[in-house]
N, C-alpha and C. Protein backbone atom coordinates (compact mmCIF):
# COMPACT_ATOMS: atom_id res chain seq x y z
N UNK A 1 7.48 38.26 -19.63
CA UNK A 1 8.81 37.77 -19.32
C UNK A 1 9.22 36.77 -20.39
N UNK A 2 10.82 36.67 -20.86
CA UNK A 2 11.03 36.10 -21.61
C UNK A 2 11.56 35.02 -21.51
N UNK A 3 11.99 34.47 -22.00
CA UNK A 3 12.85 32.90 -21.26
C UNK A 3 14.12 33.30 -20.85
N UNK A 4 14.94 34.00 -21.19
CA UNK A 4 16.43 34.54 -20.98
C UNK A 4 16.26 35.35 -19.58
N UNK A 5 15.11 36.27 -19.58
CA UNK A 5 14.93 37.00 -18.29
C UNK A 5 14.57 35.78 -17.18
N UNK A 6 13.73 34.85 -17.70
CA UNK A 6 12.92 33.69 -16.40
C UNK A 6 14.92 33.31 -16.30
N UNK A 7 15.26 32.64 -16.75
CA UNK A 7 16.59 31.79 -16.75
C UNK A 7 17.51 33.01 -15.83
N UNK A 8 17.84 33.96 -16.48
CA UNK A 8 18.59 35.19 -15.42
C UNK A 8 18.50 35.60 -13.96
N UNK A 9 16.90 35.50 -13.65
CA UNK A 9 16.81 35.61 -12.45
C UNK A 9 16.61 34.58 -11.89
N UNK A 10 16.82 32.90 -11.99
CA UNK A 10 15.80 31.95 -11.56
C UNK A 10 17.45 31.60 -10.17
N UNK A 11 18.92 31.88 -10.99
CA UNK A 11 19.65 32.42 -9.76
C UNK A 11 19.29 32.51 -8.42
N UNK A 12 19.44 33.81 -9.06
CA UNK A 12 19.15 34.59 -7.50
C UNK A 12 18.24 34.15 -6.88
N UNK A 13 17.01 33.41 -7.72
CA UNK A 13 15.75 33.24 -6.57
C UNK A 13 16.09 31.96 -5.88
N UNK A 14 16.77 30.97 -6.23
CA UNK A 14 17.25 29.80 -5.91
C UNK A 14 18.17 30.13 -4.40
N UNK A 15 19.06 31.46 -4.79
CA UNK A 15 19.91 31.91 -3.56
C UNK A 15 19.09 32.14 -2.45
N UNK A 16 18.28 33.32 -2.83
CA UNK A 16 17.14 33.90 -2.07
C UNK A 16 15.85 33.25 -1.41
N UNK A 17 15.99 32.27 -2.06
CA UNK A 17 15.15 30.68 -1.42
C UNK A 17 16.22 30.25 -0.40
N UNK A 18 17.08 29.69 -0.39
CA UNK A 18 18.09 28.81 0.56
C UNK A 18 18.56 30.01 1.53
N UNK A 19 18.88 31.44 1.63
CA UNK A 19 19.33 32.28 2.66
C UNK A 19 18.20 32.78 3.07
N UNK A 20 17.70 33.62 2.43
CA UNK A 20 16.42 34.13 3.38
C UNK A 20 14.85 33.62 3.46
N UNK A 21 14.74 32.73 3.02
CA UNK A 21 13.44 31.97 3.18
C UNK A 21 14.18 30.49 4.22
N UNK A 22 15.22 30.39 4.07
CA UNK A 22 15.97 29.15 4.77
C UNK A 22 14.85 27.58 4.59
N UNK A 23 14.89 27.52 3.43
CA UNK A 23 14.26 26.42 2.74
C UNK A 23 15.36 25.55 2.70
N UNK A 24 14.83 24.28 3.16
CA UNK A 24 16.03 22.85 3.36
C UNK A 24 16.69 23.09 1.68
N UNK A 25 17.99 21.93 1.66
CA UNK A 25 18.38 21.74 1.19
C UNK A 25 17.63 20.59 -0.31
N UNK A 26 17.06 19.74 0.54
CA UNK A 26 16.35 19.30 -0.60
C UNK A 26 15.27 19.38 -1.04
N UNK A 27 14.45 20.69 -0.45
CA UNK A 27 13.80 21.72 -1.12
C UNK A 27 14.03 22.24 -2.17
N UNK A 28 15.16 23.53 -2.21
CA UNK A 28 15.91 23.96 -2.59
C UNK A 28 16.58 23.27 -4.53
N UNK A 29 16.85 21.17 -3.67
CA UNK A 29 17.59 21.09 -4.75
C UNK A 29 15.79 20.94 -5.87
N UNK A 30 14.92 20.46 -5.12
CA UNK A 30 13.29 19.97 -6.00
C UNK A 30 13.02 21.07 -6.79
N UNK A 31 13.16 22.33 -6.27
CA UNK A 31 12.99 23.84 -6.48
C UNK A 31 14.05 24.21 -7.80
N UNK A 32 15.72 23.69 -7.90
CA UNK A 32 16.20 24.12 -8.91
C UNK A 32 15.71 23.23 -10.09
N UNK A 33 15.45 21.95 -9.88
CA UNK A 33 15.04 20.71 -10.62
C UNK A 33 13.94 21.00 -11.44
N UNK A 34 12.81 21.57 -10.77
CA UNK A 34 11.37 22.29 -11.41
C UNK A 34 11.80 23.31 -12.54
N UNK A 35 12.51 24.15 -11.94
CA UNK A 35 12.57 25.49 -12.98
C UNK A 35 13.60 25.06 -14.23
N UNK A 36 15.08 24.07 -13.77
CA UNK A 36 15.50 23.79 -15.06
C UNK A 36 14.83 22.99 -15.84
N UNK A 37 14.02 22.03 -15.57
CA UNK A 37 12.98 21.39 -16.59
C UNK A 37 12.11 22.08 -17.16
N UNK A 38 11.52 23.19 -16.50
CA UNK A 38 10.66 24.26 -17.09
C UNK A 38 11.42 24.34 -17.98
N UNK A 39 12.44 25.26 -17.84
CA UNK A 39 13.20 25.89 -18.82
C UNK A 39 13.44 25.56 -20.03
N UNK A 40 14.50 23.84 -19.24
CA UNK A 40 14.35 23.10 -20.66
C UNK A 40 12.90 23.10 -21.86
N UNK A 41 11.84 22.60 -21.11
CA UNK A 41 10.53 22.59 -21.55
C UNK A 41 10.49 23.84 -22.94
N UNK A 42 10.30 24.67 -21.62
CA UNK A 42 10.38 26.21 -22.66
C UNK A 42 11.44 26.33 -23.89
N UNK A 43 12.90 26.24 -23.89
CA UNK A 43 13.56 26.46 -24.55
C UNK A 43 13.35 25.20 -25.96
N UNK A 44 12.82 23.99 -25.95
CA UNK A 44 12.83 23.29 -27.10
C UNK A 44 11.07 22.91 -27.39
N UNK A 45 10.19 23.50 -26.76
CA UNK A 45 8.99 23.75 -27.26
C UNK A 45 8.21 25.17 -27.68
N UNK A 46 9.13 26.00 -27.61
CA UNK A 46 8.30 27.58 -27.85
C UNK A 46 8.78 28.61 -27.26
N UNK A 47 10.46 28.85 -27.60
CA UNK A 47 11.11 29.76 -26.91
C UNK A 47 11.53 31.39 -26.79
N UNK A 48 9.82 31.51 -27.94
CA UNK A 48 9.28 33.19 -28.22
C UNK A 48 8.02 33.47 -27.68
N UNK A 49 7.35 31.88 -27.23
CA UNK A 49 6.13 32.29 -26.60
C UNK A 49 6.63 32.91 -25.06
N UNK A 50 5.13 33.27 -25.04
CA UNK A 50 5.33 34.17 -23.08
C UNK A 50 5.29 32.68 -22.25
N UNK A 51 5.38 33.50 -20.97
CA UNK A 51 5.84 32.67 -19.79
C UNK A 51 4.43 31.74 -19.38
N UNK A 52 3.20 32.60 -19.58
CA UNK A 52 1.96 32.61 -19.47
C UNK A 52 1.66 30.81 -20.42
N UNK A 53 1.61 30.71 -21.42
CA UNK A 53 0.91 30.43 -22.21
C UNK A 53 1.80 29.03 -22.19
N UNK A 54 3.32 28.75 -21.79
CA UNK A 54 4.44 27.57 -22.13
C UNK A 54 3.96 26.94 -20.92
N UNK A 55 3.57 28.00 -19.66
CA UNK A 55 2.63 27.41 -18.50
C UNK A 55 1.80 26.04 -18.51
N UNK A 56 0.45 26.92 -18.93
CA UNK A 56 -0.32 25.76 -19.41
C UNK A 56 0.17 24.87 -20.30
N UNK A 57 1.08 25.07 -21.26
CA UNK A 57 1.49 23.99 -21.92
C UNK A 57 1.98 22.99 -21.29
N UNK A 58 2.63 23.50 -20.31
CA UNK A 58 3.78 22.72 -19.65
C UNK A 58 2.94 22.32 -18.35
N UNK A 59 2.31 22.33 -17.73
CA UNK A 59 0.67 21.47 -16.80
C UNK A 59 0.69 20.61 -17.74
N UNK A 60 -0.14 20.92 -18.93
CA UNK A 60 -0.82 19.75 -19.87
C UNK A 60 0.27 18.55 -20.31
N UNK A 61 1.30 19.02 -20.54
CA UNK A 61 2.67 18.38 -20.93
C UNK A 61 2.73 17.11 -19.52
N UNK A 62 3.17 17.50 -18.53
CA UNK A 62 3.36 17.06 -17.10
C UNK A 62 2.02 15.86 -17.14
N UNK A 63 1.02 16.16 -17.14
CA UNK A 63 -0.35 15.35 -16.93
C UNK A 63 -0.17 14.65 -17.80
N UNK A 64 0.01 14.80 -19.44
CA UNK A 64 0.27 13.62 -20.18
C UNK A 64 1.11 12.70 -19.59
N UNK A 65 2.46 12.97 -18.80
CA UNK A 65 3.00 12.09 -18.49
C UNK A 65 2.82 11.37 -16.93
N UNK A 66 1.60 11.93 -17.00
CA UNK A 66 1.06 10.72 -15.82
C UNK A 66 1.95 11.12 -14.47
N UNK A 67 2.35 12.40 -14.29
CA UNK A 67 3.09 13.38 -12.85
C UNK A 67 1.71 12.84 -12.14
N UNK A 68 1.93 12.64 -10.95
CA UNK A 68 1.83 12.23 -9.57
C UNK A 68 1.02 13.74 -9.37
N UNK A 69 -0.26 14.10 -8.68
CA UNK A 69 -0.83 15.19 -8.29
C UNK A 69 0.53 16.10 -7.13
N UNK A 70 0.63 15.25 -6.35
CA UNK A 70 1.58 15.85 -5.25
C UNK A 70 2.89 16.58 -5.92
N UNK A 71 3.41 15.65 -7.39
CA UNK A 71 4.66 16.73 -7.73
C UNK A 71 4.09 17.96 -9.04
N UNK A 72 3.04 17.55 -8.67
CA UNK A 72 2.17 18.50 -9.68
C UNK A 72 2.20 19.72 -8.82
N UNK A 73 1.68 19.34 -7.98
CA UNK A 73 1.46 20.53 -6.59
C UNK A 73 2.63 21.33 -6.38
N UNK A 74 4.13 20.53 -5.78
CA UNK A 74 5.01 20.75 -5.71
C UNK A 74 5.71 21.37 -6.83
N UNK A 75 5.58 21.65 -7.96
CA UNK A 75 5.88 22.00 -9.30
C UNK A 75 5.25 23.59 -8.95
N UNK A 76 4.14 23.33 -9.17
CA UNK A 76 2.92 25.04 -9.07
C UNK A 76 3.10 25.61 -7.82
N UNK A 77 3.80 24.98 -6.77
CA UNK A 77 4.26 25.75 -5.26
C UNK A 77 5.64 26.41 -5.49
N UNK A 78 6.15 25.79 -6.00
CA UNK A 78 7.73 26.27 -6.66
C UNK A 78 7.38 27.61 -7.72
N UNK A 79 6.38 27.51 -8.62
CA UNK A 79 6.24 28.40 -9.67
C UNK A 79 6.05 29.95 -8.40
N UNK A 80 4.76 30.00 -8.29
CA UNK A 80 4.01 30.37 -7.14
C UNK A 80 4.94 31.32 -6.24
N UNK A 81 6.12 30.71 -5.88
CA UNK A 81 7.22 31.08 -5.05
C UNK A 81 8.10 31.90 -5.73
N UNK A 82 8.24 31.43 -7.09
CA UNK A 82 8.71 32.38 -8.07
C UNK A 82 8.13 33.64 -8.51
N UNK A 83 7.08 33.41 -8.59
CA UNK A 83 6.35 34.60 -8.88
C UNK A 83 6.09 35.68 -8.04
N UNK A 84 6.36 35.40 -6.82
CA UNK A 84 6.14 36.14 -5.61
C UNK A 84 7.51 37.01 -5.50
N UNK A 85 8.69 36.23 -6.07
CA UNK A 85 10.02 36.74 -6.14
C UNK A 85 9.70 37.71 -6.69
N UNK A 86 9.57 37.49 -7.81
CA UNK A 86 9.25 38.62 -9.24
C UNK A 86 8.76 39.71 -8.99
N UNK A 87 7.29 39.58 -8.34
CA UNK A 87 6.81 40.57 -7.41
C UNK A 87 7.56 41.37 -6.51
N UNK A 88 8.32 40.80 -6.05
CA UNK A 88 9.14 41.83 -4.83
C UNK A 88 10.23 42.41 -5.73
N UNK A 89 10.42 42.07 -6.62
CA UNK A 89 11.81 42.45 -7.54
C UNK A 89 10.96 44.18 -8.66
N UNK A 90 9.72 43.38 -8.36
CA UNK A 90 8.61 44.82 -9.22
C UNK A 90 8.30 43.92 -10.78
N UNK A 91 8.57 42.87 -11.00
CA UNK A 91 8.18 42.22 -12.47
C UNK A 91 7.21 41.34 -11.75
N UNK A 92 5.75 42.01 -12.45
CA UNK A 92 4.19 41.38 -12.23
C UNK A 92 4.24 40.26 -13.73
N UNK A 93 4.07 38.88 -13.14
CA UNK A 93 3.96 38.05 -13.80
C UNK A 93 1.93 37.98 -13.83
N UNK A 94 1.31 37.76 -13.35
CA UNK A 94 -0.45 37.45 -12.63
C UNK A 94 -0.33 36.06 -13.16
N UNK A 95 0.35 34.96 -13.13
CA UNK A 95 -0.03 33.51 -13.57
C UNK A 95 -1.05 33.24 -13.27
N UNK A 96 -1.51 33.40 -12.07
CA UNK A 96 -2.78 32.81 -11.51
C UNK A 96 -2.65 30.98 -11.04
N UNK A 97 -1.57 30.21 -10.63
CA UNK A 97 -1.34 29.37 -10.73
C UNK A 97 -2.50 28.80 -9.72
N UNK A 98 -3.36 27.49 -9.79
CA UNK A 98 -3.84 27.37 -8.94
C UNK A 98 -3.52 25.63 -8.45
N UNK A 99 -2.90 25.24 -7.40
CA UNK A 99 -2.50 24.16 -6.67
C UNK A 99 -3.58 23.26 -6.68
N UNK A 100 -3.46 21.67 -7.41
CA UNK A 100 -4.30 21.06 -7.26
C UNK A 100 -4.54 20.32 -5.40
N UNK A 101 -5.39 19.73 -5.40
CA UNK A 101 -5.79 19.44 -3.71
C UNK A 101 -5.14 17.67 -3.83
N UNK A 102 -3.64 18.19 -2.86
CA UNK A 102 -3.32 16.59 -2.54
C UNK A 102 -4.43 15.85 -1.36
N UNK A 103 -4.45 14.40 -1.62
CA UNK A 103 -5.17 14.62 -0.51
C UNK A 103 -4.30 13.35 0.42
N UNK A 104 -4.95 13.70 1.55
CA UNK A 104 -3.97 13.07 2.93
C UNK A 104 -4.18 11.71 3.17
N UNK A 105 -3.30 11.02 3.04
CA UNK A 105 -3.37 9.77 3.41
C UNK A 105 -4.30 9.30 4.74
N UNK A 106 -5.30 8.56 4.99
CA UNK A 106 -5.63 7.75 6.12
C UNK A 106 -4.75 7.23 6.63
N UNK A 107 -4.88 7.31 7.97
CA UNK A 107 -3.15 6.52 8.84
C UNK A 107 -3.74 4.72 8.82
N UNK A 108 -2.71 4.34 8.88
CA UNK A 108 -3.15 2.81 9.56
C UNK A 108 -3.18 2.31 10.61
N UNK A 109 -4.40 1.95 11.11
CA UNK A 109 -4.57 1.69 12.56
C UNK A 109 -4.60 0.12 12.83
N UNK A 110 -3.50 0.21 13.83
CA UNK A 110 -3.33 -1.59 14.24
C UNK A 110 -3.88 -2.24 14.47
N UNK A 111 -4.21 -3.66 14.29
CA UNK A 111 -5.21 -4.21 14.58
C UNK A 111 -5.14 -4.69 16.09
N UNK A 112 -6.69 -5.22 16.68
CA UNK A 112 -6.55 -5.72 18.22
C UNK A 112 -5.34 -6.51 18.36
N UNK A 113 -4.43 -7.57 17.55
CA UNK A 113 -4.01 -8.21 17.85
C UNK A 113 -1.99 -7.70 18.03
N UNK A 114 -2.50 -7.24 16.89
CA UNK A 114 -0.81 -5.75 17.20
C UNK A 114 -0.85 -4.98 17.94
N UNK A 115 -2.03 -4.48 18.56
CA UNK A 115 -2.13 -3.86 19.79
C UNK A 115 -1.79 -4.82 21.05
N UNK A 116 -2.29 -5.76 21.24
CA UNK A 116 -2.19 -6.72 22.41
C UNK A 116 -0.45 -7.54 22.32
N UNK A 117 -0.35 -7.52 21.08
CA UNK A 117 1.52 -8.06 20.86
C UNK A 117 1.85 -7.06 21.40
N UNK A 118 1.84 -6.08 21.05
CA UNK A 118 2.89 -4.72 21.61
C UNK A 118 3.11 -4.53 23.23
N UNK A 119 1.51 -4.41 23.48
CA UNK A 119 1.33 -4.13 24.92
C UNK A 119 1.56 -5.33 25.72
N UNK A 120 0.91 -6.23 25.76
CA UNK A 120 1.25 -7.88 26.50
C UNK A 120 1.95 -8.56 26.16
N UNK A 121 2.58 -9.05 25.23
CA UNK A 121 3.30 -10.34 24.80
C UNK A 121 5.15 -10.07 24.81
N UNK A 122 5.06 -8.34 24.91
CA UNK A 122 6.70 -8.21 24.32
C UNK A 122 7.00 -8.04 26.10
N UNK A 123 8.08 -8.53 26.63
CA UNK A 123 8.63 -8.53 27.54
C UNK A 123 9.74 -7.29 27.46
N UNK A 124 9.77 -6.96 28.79
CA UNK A 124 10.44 -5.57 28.67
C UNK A 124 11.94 -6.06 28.61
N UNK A 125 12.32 -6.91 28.62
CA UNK A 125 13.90 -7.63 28.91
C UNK A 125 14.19 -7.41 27.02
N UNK A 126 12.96 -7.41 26.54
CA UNK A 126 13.37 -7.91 24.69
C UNK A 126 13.52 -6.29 23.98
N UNK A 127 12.41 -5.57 24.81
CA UNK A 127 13.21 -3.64 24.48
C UNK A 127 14.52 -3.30 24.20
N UNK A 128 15.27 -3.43 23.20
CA UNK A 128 16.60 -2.76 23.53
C UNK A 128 16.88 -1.97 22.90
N UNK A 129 16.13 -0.80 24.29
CA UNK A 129 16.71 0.84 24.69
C UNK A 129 16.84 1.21 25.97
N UNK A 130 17.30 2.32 25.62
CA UNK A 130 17.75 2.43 26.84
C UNK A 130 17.09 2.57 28.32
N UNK A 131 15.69 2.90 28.15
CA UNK A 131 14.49 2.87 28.76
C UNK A 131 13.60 2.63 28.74
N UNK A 132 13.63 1.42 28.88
CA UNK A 132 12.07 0.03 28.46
C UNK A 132 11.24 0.30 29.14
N UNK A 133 10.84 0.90 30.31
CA UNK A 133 10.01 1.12 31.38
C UNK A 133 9.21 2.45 30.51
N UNK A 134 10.19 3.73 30.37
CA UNK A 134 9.75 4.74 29.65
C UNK A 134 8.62 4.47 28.62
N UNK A 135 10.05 3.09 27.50
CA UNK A 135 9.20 3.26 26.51
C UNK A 135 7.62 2.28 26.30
N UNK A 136 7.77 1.82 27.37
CA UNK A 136 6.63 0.96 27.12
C UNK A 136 5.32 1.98 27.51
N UNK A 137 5.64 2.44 28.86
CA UNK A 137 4.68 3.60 29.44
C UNK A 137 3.81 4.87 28.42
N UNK A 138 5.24 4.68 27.23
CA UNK A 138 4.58 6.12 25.98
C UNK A 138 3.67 4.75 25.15
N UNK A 139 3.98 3.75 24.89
CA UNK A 139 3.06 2.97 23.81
C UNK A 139 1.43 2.92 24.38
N UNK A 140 1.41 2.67 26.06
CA UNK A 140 0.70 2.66 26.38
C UNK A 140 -0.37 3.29 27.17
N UNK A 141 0.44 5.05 27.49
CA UNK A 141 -0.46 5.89 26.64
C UNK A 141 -0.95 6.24 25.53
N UNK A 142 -0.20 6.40 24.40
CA UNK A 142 -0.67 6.46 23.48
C UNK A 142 -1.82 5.95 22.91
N UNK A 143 -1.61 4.28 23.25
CA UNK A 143 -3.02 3.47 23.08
C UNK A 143 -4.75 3.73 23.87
N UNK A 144 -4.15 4.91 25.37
CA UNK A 144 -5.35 4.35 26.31
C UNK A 144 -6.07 5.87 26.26
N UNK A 145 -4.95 6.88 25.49
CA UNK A 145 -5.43 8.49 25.80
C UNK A 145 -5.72 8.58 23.47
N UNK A 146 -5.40 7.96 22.96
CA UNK A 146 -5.20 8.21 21.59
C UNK A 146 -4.90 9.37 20.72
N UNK A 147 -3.79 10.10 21.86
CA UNK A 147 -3.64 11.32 21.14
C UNK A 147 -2.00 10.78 20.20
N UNK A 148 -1.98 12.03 19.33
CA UNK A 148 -0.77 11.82 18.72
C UNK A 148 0.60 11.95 19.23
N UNK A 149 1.54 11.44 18.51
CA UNK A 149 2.99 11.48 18.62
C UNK A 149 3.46 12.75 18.89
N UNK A 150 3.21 13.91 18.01
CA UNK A 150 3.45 14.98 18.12
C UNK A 150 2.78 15.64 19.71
N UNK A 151 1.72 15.29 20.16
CA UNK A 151 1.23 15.75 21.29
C UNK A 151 1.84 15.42 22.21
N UNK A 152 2.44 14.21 22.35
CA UNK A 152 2.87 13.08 23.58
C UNK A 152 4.27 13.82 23.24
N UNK A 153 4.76 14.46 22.90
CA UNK A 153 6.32 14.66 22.83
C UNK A 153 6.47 16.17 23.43
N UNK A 154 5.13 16.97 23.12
CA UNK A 154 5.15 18.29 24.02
C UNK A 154 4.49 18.53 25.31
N UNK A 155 4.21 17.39 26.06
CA UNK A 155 3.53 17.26 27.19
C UNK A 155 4.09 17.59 28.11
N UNK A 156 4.02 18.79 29.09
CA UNK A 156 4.85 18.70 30.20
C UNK A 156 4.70 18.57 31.58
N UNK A 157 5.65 18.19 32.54
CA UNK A 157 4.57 17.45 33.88
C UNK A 157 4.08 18.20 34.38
N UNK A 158 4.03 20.08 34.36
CA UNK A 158 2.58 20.17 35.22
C UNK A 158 1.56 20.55 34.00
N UNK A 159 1.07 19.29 32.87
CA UNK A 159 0.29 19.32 32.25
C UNK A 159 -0.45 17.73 32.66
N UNK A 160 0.07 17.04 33.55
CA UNK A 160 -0.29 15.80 33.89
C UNK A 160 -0.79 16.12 35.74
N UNK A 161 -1.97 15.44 35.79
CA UNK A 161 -2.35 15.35 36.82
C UNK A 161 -3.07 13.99 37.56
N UNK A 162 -1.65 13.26 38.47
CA UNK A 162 -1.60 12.24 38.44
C UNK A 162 -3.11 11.90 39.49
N UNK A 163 -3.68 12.79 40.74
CA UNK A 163 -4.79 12.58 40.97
C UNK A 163 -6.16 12.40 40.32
N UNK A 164 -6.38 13.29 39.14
CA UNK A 164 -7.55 12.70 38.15
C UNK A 164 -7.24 12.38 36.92
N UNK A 165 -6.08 11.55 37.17
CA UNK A 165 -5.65 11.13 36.07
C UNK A 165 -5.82 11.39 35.07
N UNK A 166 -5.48 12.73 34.41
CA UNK A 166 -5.94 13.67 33.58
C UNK A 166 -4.78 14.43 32.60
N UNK A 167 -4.14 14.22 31.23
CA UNK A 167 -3.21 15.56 31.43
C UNK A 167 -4.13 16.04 30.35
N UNK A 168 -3.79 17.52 30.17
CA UNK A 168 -4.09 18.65 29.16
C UNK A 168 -2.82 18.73 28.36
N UNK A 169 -3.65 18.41 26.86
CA UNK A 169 -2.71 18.22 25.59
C UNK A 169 -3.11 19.81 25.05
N UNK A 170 -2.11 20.43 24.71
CA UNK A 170 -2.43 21.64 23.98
C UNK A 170 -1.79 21.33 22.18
N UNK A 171 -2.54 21.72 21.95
CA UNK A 171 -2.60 21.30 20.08
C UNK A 171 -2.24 22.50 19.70
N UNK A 172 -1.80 22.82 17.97
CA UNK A 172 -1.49 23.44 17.00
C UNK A 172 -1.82 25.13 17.46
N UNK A 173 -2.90 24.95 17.16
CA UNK A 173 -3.80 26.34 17.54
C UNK A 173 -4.25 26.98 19.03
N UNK A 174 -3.56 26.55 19.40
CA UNK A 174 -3.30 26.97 21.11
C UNK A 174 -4.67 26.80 22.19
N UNK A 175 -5.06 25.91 21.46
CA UNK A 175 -6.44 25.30 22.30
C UNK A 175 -5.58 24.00 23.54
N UNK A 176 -6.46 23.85 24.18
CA UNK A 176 -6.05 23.04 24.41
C UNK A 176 -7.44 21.82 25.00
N UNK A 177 -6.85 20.28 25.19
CA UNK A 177 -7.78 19.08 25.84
C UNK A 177 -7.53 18.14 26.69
N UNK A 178 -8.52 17.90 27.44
CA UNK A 178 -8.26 16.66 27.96
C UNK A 178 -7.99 15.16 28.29
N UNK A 179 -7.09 14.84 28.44
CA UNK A 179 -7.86 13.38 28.22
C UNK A 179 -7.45 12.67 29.12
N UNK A 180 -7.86 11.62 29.62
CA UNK A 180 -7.86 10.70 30.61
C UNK A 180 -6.73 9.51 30.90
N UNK A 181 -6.13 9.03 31.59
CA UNK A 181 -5.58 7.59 31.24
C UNK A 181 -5.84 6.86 32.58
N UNK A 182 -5.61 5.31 32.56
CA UNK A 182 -6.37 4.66 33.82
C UNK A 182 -4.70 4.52 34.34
């Protein structure tokens, strides 16, 4: 593929990203942002070499300038996505792109004493929402069962069983657990 052909179709794939993949908007805009910098890249460093080879240039290029692993990632997920276009269009690119490993932040866990402000010290009169009773009741499950936000928001009441004080959290993968609260 040549640079005029990558640039010709990078269009449509941009369209074909936002309608039928229904990729957000500022997806979409990260996604046109990647390929016109490619491009640029390509067009004023080597704009007879293949697509293959301005690649690696353009990794090594990126790393010199000290890119962040994650928009590194996000860069080669965008390519990746392109290439898959190509594929369905019948133009076999084989980049072989391979995604470096972001890795996941550790959460921060409050200390005893932000725990005990939250739960004891804040008076429900100083809550202002609309359901201080509610919201105090979710902080303090949260604290006594330690499941996540995302769990506590799909819980439904006959998943709570107020005699053994018990509800069943069903997670991602359609398992599901128990857990306790006093």
């Amino acid at each position: 593929m040549n640079i005029n052909e990558f640039y010709d179709k990078m269009t449509d794939f941009l369209l074909h990203m936002r309608t039928t993949k229904n990729l957000s908007d500022h997806t979409c805009r990260a996604y046109a942002s990647d390929l016109n910098q490619f491009h640029t890249y390509w067009k004023e460093a080597a704009p007879e070499a293949d697509i293959k080879e301005v690649l690696n240039t353009f990794k090594n290029h990126l790393t010199k300038q000290k890119a962040s692993t994650s928009t590194l990632a996000r860069k080669l997920s965008c390519f990746n996505s392109y290439e898959h276009y190509l594929n369905d269009l019948g133009i076999k690119l084989n980049l072989g792109l391979v995604r470096p490993h972001v890795p996941t932040p550790i959460p921060q866990a409050l200390t005893a004493q932000e725990i005990s402000f939250l739960l004891d010290q804040i008076p429900l009169s100083n809550l202002t929402t609309t359901f201080p009773h509610r919201d105090k009741a979710i902080l303090e499950l949260l604290y006594a069962t330690g499941i996540r936000c995302s769990e506590l928001i799909n819980i439904r009441l006959c998943d709570i069983d107020m005699t053994a004080q018990s509800i069943v959290i069903p997670n991602k993968r359609k398992q599901t657990r128990m857990v306790f609260f006093g």
